[in-house]
C-alpha atoms as a PDB file:
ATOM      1  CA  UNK A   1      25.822  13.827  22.723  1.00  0.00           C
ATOM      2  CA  UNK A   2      23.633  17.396  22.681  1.00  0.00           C
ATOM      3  CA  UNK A   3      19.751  17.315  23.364  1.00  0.00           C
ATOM      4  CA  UNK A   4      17.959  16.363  20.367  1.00  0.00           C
ATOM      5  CA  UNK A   5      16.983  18.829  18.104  1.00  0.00           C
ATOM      6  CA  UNK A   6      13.101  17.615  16.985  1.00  0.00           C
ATOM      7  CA  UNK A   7      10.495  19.656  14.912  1.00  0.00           C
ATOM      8  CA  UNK A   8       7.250  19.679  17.192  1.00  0.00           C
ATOM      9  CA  UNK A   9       4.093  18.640  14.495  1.00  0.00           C
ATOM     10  CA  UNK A  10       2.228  21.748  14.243  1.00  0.00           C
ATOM     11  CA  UNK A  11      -1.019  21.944  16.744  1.00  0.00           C
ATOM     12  CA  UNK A  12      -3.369  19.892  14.772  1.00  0.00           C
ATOM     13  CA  UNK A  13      -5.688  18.870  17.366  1.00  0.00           C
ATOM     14  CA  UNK A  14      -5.828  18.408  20.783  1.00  0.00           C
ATOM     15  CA  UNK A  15      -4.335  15.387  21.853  1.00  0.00           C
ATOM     16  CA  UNK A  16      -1.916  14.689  18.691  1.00  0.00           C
ATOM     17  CA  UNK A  17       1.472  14.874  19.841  1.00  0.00           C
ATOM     18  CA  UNK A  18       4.327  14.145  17.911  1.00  0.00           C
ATOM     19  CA  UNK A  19       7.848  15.110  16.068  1.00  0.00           C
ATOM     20  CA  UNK A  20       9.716  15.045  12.885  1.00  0.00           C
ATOM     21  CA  UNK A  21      13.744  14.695  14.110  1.00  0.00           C
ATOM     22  CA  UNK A  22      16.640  16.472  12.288  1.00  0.00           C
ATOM     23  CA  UNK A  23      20.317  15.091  11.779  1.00  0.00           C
ATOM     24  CA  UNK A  24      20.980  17.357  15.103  1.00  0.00           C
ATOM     25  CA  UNK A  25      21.968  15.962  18.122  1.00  0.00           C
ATOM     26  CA  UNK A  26      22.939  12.595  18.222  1.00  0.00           C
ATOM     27  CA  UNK A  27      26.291  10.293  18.724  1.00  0.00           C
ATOM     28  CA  UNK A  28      26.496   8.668  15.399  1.00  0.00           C
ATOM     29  CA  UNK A  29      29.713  10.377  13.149  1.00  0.00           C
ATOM     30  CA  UNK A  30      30.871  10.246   9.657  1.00  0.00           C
ATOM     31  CA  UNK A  31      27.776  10.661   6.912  1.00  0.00           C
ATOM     32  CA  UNK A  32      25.345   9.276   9.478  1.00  0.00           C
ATOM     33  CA  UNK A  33      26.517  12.684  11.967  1.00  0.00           C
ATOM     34  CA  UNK A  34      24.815  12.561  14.262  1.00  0.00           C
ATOM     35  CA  UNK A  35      21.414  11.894  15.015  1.00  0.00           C
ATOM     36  CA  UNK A  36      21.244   9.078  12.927  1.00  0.00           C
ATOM     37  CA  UNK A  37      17.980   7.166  14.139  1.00  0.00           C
ATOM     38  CA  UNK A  38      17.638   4.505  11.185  1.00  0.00           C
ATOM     39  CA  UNK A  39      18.645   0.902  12.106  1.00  0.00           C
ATOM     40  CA  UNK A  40      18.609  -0.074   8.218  1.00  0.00           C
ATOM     41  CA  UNK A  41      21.839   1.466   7.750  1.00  0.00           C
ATOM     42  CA  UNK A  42      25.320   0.746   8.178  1.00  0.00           C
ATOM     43  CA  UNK A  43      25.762   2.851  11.208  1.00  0.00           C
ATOM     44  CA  UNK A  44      26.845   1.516  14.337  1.00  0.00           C
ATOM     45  CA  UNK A  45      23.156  -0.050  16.286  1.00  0.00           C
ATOM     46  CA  UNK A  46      24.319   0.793  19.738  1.00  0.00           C
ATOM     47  CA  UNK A  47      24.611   4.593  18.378  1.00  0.00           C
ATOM     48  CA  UNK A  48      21.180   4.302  16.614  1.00  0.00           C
ATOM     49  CA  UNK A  49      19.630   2.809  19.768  1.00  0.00           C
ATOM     50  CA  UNK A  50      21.315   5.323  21.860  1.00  0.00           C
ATOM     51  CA  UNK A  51      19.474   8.000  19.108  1.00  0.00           C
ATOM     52  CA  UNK A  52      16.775   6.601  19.241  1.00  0.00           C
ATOM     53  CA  UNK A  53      16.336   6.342  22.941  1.00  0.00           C
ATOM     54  CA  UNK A  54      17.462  10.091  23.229  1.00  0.00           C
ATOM     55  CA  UNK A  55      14.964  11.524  20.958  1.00  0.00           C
ATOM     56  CA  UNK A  56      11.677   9.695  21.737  1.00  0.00           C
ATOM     57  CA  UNK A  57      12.834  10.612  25.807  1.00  0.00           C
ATOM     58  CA  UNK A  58      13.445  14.180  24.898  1.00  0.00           C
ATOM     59  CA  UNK A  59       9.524  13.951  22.853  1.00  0.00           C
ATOM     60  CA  UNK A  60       8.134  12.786  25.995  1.00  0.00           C
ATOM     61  CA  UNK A  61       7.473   9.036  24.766  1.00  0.00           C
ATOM     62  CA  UNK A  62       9.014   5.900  26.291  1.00  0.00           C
ATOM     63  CA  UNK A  63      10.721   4.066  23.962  1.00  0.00           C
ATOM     64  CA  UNK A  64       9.194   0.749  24.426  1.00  0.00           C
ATOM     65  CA  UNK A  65       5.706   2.882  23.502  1.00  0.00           C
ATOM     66  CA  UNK A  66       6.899   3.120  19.876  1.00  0.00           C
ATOM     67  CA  UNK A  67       6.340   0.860  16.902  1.00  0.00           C
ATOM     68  CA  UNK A  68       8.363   0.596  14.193  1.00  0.00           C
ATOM     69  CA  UNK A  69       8.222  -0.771  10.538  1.00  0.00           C
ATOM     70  CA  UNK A  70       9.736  -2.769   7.937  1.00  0.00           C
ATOM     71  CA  UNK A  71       8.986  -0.384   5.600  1.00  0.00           C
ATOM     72  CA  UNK A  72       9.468  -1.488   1.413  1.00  0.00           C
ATOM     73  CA  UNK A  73       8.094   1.019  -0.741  1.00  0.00           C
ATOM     74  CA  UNK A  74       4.734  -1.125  -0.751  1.00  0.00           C
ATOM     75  CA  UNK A  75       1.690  -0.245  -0.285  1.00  0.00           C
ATOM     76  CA  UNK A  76       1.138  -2.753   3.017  1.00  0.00           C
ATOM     77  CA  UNK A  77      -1.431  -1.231   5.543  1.00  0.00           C
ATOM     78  CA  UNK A  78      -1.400  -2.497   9.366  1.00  0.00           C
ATOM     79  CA  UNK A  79      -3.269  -2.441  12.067  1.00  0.00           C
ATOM     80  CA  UNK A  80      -1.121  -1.653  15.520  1.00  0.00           C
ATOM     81  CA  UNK A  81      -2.082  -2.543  18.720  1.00  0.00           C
ATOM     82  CA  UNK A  82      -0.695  -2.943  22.405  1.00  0.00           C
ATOM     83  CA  UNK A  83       1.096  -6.403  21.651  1.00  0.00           C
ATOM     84  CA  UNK A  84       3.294  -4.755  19.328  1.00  0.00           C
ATOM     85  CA  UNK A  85       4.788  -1.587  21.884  1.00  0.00           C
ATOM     86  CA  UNK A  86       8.753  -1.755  21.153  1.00  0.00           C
ATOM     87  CA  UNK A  87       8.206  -4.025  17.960  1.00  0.00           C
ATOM     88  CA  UNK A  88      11.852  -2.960  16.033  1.00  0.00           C
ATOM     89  CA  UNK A  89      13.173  -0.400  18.279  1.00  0.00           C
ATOM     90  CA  UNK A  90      16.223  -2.205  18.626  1.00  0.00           C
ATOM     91  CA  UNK A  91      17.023  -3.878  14.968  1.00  0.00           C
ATOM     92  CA  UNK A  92      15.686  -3.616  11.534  1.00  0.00           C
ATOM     93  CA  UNK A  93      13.968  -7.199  11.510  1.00  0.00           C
ATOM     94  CA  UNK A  94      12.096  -6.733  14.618  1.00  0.00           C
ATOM     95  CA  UNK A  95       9.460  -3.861  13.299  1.00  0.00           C
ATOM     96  CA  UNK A  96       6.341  -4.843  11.595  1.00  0.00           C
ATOM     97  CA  UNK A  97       7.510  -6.790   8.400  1.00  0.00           C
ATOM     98  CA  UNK A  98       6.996  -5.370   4.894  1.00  0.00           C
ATOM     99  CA  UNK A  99       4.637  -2.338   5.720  1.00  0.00           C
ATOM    100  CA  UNK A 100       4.674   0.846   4.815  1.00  0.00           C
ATOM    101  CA  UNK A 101       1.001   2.487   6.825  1.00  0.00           C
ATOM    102  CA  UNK A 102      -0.260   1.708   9.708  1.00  0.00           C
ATOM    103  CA  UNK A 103      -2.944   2.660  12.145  1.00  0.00           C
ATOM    104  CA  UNK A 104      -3.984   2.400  15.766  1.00  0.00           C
ATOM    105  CA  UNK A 105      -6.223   2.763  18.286  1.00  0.00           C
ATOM    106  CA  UNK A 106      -4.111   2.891  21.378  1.00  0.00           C
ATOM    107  CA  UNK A 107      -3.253   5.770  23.283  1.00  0.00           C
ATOM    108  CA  UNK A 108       0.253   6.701  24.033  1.00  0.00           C
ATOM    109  CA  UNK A 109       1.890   4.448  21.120  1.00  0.00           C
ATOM    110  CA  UNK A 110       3.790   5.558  19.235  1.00  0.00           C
ATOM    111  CA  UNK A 111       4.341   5.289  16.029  1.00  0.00           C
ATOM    112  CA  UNK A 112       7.380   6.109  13.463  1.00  0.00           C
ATOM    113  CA  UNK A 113       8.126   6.153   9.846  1.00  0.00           C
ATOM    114  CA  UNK A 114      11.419   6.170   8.784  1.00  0.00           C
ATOM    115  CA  UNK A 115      12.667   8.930   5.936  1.00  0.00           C
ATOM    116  CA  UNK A 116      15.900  10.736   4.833  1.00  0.00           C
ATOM    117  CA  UNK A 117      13.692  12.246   1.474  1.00  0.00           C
ATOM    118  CA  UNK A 118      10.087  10.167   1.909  1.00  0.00           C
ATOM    119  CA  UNK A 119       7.290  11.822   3.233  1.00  0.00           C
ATOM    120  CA  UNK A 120       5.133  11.001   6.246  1.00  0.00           C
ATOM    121  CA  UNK A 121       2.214  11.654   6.232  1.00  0.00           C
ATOM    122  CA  UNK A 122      -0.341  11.919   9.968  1.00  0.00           C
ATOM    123  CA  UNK A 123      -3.664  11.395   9.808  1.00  0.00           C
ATOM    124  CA  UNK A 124      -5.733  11.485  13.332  1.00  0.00           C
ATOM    125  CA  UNK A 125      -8.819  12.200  14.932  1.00  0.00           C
ATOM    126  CA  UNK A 126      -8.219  12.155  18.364  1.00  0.00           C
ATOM    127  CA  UNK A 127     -11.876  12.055  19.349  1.00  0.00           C
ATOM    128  CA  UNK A 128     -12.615   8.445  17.520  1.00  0.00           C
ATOM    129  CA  UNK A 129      -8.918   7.329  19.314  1.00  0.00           C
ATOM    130  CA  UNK A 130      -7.601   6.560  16.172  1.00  0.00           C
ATOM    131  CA  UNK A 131      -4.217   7.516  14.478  1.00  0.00           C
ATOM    132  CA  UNK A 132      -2.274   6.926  11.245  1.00  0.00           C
ATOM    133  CA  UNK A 133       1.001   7.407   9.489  1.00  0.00           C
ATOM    134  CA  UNK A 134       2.002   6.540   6.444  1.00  0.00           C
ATOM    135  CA  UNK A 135       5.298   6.394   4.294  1.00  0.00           C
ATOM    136  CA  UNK A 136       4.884   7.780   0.828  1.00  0.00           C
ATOM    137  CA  UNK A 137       7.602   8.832  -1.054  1.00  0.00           C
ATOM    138  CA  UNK A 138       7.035   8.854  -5.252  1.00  0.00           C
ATOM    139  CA  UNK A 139       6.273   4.800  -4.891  1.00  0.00           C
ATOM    140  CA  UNK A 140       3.709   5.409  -2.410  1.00  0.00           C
ATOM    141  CA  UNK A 141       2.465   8.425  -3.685  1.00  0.00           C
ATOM    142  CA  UNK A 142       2.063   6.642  -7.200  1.00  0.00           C
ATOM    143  CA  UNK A 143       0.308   3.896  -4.975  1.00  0.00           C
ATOM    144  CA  UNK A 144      -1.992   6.377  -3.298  1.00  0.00           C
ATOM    145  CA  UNK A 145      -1.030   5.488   0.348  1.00  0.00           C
ATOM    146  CA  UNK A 146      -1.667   9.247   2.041  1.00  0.00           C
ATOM    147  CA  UNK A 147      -5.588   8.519   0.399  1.00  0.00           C
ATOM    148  CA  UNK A 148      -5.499   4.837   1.543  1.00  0.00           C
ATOM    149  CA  UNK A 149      -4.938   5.445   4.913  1.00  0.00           C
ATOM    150  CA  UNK A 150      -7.505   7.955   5.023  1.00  0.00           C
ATOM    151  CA  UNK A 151     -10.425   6.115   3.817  1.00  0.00           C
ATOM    152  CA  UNK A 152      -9.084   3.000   6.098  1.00  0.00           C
ATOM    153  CA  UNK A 153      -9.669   5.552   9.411  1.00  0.00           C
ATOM    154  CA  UNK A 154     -13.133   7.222   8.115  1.00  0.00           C
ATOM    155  CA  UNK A 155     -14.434   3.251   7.930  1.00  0.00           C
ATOM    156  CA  UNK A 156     -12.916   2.617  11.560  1.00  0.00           C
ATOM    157  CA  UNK A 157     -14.859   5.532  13.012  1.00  0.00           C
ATOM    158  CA  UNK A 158     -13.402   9.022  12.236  1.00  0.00           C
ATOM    159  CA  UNK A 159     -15.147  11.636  10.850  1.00  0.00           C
ATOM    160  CA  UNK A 160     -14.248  14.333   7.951  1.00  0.00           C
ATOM    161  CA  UNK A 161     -14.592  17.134  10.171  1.00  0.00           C
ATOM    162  CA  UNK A 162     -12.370  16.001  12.670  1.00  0.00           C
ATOM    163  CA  UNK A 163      -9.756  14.241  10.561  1.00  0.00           C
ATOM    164  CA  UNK A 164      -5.964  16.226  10.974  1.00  0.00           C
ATOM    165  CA  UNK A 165      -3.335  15.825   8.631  1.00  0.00           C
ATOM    166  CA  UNK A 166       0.545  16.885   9.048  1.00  0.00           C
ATOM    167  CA  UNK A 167       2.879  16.201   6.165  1.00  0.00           C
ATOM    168  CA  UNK A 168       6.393  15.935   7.116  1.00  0.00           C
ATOM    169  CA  UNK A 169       9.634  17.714   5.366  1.00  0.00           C
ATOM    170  CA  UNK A 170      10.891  15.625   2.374  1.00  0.00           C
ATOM    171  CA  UNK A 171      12.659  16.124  -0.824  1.00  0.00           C
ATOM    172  CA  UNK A 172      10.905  19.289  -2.301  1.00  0.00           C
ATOM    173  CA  UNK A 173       9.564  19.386  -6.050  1.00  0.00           C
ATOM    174  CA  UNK A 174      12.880  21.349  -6.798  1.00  0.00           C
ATOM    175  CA  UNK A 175      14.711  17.773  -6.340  1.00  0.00           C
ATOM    176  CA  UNK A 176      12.513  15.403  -6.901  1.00  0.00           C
ATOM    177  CA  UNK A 177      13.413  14.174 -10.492  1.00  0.00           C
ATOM    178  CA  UNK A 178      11.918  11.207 -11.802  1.00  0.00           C
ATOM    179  CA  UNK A 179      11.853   8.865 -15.473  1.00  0.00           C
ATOM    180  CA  UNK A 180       9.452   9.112 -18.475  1.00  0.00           C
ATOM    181  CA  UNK A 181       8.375   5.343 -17.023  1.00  0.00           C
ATOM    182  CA  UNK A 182       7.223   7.159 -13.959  1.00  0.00           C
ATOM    183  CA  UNK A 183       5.415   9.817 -15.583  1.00  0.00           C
ATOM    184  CA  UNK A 184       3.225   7.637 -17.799  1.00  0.00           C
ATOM    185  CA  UNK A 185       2.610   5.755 -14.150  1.00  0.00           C
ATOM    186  CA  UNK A 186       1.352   8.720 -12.572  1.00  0.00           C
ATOM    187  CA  UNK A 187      -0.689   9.797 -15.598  1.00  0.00           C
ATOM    188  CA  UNK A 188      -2.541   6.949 -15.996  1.00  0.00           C
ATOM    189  CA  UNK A 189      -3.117   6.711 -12.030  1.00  0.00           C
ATOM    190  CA  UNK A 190      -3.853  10.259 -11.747  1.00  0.00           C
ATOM    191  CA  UNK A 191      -6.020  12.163 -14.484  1.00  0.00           C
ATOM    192  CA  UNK A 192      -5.137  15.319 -12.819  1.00  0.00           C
ATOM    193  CA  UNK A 193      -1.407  14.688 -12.016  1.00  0.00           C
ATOM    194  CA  UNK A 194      -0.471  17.705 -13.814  1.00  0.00           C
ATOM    195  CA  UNK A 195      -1.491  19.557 -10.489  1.00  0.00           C
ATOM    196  CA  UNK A 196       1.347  18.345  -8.389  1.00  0.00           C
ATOM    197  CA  UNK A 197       3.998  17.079 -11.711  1.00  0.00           C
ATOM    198  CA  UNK A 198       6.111  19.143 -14.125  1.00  0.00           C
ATOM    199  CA  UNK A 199       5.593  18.524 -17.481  1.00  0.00           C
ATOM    200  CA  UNK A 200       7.724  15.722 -19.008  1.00  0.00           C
ATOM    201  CA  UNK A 201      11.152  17.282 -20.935  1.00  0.00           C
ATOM    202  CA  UNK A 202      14.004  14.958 -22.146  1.00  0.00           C
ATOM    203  CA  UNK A 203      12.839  12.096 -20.417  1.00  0.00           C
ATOM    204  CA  UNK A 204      12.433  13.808 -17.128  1.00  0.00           C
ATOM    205  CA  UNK A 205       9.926  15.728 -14.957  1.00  0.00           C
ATOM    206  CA  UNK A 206       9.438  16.703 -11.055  1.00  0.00           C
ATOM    207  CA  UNK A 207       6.589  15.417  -8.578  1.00  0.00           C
ATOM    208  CA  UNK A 208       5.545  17.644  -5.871  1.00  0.00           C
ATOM    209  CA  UNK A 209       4.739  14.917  -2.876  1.00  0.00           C
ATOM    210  CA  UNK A 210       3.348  17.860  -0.841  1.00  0.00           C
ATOM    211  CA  UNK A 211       1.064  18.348  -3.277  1.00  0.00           C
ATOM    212  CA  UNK A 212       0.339  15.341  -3.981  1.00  0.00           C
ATOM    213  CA  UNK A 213      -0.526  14.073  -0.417  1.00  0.00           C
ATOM    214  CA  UNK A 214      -3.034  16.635  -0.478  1.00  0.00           C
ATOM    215  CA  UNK A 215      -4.555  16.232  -3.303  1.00  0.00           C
ATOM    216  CA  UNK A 216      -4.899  12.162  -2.572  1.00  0.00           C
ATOM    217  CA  UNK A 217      -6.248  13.153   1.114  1.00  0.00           C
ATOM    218  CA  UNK A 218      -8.929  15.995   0.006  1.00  0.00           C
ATOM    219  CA  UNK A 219     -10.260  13.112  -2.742  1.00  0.00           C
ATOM    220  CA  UNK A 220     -10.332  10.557   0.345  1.00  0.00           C
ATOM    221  CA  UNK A 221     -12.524  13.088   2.469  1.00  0.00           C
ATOM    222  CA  UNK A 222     -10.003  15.386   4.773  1.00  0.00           C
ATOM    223  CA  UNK A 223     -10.940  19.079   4.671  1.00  0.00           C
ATOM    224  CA  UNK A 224      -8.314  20.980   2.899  1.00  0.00           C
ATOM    225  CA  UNK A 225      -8.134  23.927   5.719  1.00  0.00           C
ATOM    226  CA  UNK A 226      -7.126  20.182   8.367  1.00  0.00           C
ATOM    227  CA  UNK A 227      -3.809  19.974   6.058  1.00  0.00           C
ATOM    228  CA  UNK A 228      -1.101  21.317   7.858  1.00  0.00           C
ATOM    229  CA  UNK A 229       2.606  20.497   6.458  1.00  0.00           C
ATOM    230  CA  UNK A 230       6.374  20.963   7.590  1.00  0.00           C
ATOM    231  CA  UNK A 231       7.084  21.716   3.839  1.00  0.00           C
ATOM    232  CA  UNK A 232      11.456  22.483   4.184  1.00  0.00           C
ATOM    233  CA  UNK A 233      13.238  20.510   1.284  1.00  0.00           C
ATOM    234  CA  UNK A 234      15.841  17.488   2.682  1.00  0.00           C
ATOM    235  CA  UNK A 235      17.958  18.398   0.158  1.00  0.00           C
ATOM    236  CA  UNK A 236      18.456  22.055   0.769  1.00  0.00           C
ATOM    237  CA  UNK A 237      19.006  21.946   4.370  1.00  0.00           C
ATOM    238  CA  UNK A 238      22.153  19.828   4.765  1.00  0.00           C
ATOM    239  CA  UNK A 239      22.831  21.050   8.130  1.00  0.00           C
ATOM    240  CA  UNK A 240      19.089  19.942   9.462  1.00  0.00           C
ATOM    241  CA  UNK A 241      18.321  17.107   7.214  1.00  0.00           C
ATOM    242  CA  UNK A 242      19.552  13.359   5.818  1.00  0.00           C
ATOM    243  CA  UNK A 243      19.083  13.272   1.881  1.00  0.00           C
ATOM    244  CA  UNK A 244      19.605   9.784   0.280  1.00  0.00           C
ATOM    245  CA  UNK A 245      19.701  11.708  -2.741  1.00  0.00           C
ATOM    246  CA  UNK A 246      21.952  14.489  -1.789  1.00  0.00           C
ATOM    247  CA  UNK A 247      23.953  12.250  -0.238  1.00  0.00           C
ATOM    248  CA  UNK A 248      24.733   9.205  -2.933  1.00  0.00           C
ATOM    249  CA  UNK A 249      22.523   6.907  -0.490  1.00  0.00           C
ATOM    250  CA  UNK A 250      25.289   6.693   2.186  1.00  0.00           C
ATOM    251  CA  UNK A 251      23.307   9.171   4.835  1.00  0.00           C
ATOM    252  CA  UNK A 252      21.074   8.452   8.109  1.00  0.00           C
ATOM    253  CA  UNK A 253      17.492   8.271   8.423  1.00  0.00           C
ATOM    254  CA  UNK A 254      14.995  10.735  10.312  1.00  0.00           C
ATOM    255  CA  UNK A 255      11.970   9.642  11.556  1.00  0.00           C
ATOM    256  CA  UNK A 256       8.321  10.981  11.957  1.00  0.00           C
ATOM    257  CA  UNK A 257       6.616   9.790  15.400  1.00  0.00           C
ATOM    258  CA  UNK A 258       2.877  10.323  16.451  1.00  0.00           C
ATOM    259  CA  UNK A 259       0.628   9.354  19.195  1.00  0.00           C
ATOM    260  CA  UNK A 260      -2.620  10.601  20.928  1.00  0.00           C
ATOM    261  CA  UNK A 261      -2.593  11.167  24.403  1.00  0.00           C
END
């Protein structure tokens, strides 16, 4: 097992520290080689733990400091506090149950969203104490999480012109292919969806969740020039990167972890 490989988030603010992980590093083999760090997949949990353990140490964070979710494609937003430190770190049905966002006000935990083509998206403002991630591939894009979570921290006490954003790699709007059922979803949510959507052809179009995040997150309040993203496609990077959808579903997960200091 090699040293982790981990994307530091970009310097958003001081005080935000963080990482997205890569598929580099790790114990697990076969399609979940090998730093497989998602316990909602068929790989072996002691080598998921052992991941998981591995990368959060190498980030600087105990593991016990991180919080994990249940995450469902809904549009569930939580609260995190000190009670929960270590909630799912070691199985599936142990993180917070069906949410998807959450936010805290602790220092030094942690907290991780799952992904192998989702986005995560952080939202902080380490002056008010408070931090946010949220999950939001096309479900919670069309559910307007990244916006959601944004408004929930400017009511708890942040303010625009501190508020930091990082969006995470995901599937890029290359990949991203999605149904005419879809489309009419996101036009009727979104008046201006043609700013981060390909037209509709044959039944199909693309969503650009990059774009979309921001767009959602400048409506909520967050200053555009605050908007900082990893923006490399999980389906052309094989070699750094899980893809569900590259991979037929049978892949590992990444994961996105935050916390203010």
């Amino acid at each position: 097992m090699s040293r982790p490989l981990l994307l530091a988030l970009p310097t958003a603010a001081p005080g935000l520290k963080g990482f997205c992980s890569t598929r580099q590093g790790g114990r697990s083999s076969g399609p979940y080689a090998s730093l497989n760090l998602g316990s909602n997949t068929d790989d072996d949990p002691a080598s998921v733990l052992a991941n998981r353990r591995a990368a959060l140490g190498a980030a600087g964070l105990a593991p016990e400091r991180c919080v994990f979710l249940q995450q469902c494609h809904g549009d569930r937003l939580l609260e995190a506090g000190e009670a929960d430190a270590g909630q799912g770190l070691e199985a599936w049905g142990g993180g917070l149950a069906d949410c998807d966002s959450v936010f805290t006000r602790s220092r030094g935990l942690g907290l991780a969203i799952g992904q192998a083509d989702c986005l995560a998206v952080v939202l902080a403002d380490p002056e008010a104490g408070l931090l946010g991630l949220a999950h939001a591939g096309w479900r919670g894009a069309l559910a307007g999480l990244p916006g959601q979570l944004a408004r929930r921290l400017l009511q708890e006490g942040a303010q625009p012109g501190r508020l930091r954003a990082v969006l995470s790699p995901c599937l890029g709007p290359r990949h991203l292919e999605l149904g005419e059922t879809q489309f009419q979803a996101f036009s009727q949510a979104y008046p201006r969806h043609r700013d981060f959507s390909s037209a509709l052809s044959q039944g199909k179009f693309f969503l650009d969740l990059w774009t979309c995040a921001r767009f959602q997150l400048e409506q909520a309040g967050v200053q555009p020039a605050y908007i900082q993203g990893l923006e490399l496609d999980t389906a052309e990077l094989p070699e750094l990167f899980f893809s569900h959808r590259r991979d037929h579903g049978v892949t590992g997960r990444m994961l996105t972890v935050a916390w203010l200091e």
